[in-house]
C-alpha atoms as a PDB file:
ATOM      1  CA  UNK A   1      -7.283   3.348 -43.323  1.00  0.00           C
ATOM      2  CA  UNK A   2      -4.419   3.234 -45.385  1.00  0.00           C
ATOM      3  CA  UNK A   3      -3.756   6.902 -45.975  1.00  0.00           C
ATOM      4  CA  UNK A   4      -3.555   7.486 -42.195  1.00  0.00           C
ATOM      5  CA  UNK A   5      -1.589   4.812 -41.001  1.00  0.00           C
ATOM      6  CA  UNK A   6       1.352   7.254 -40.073  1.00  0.00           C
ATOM      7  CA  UNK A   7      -1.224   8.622 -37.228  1.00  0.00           C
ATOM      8  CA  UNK A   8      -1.385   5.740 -35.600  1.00  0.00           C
ATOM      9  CA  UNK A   9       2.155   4.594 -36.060  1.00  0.00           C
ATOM     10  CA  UNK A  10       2.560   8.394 -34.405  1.00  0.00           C
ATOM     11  CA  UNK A  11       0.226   7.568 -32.034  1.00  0.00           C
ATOM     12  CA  UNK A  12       2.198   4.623 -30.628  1.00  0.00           C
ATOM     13  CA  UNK A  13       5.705   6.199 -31.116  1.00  0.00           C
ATOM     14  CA  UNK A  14       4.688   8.775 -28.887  1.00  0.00           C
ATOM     15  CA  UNK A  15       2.974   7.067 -26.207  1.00  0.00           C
ATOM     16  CA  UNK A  16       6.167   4.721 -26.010  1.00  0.00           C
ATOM     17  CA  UNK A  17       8.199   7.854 -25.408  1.00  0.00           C
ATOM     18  CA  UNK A  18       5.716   9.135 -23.318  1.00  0.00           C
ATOM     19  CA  UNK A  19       6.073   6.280 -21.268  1.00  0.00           C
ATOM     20  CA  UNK A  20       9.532   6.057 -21.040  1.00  0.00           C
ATOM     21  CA  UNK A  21       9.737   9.035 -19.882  1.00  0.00           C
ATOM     22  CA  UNK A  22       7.213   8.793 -16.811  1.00  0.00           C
ATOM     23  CA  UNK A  23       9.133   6.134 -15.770  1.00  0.00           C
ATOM     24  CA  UNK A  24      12.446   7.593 -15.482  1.00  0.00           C
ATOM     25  CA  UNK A  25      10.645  11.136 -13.917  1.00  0.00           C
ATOM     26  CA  UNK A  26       9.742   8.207 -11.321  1.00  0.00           C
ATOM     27  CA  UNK A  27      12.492   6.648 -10.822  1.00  0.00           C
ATOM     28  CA  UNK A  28      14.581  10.543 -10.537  1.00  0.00           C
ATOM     29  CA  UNK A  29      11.228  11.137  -7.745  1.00  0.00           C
ATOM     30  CA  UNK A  30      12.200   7.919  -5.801  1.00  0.00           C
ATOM     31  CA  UNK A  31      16.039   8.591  -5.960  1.00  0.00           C
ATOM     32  CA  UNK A  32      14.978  13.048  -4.742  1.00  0.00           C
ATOM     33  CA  UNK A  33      12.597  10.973  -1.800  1.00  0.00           C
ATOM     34  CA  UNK A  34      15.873   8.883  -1.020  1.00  0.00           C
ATOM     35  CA  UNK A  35      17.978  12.193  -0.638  1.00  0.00           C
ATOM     36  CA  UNK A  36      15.113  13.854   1.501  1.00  0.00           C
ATOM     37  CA  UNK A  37      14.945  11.527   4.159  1.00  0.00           C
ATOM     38  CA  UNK A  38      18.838  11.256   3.987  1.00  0.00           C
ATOM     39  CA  UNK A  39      18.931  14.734   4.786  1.00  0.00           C
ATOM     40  CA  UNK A  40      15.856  14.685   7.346  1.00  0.00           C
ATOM     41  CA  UNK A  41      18.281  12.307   9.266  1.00  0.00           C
ATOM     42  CA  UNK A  42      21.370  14.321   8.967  1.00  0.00           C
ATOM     43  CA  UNK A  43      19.336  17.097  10.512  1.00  0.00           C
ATOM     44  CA  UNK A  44      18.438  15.801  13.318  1.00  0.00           C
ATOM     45  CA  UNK A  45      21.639  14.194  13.842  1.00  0.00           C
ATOM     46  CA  UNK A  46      22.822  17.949  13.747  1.00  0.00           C
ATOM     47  CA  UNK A  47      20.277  19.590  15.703  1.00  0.00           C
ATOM     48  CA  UNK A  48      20.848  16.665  18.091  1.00  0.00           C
ATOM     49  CA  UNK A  49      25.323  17.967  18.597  1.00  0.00           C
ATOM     50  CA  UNK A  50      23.954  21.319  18.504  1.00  0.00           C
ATOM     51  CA  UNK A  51      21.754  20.491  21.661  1.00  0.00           C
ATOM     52  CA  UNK A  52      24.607  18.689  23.513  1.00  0.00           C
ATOM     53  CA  UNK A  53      27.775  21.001  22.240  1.00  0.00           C
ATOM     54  CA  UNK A  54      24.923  24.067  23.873  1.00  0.00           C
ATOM     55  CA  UNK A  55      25.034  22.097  27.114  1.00  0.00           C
ATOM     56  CA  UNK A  56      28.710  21.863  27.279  1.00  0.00           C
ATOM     57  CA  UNK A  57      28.922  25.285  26.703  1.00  0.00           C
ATOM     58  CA  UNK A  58      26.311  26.029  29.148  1.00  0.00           C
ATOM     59  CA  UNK A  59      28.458  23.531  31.700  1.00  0.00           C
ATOM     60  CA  UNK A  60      31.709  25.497  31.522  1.00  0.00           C
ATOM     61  CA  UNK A  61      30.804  27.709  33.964  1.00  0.00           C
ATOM     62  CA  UNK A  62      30.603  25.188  36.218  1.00  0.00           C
ATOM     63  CA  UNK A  63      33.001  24.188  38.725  1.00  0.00           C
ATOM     64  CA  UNK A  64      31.857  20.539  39.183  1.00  0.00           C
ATOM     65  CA  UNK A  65      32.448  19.892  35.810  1.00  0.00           C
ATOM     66  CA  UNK A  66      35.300  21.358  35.191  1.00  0.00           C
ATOM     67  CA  UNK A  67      36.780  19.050  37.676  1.00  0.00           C
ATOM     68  CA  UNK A  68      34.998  16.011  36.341  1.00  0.00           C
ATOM     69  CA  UNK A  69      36.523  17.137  32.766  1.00  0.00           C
ATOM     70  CA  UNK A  70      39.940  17.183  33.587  1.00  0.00           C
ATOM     71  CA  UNK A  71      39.567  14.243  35.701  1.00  0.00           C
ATOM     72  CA  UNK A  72      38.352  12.034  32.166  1.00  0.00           C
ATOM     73  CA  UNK A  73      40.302  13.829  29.290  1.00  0.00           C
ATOM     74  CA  UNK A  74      43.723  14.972  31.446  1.00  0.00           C
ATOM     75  CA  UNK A  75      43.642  11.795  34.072  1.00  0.00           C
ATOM     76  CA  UNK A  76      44.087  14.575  36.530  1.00  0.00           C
ATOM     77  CA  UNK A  77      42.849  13.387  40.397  1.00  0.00           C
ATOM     78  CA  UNK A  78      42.268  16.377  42.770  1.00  0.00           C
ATOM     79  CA  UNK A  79      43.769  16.117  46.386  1.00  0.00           C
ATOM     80  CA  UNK A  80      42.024  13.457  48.000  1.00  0.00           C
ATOM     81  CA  UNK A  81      40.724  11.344  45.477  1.00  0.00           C
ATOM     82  CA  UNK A  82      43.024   7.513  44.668  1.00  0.00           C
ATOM     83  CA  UNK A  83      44.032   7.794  41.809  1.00  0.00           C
ATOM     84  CA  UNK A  84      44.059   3.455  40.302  1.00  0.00           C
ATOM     85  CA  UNK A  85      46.011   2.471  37.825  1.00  0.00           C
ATOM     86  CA  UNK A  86      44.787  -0.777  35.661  1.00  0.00           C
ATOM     87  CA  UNK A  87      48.015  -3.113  33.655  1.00  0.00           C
ATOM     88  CA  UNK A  88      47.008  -4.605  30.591  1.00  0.00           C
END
């Protein structure tokens, strides 16, 4: 036993590494899981502008909301609409 006592102080040595480093491998797989659903979210939060910026596109064809668009952003009022103004 006492000529191989530097195979089990091995032994130990490299199980502690060996455990050190399965814990940080987890804690990189947790952070990588973080950034996936991050980017899951961001996705659809993409897809979801690229839906409605394809609808406005669509829509600028059309009359109706042309008017309705110029009526919000401009303040524009077409002839025979009241146009109300609000005081703060």
């Amino acid at each position: 036993m006492k000529k191989w006592w530097w195979v089990f102080t091995f032994a130990i040595v490299a199980y502690g590494l060996y455990e050190q480093a399965a814990m940080k491998l987890e804690k990189e797989i947790s952070n990588l899981d973080k950034q996936i659903e991050s980017l899951k979210s961001r996705i659809e939060e993409a897809k979801a502008k690229h839906r409605e910026l394809a609808l406005q596109q669509e829509s600028l064809n059309d009359p109706a909301w042309i008017e309705l668009t110029l009526i919000r952003t401009l303040g524009m009022v077409p002839e025979g609409y009241t146009k109300v103004y609000y005081r703060p």
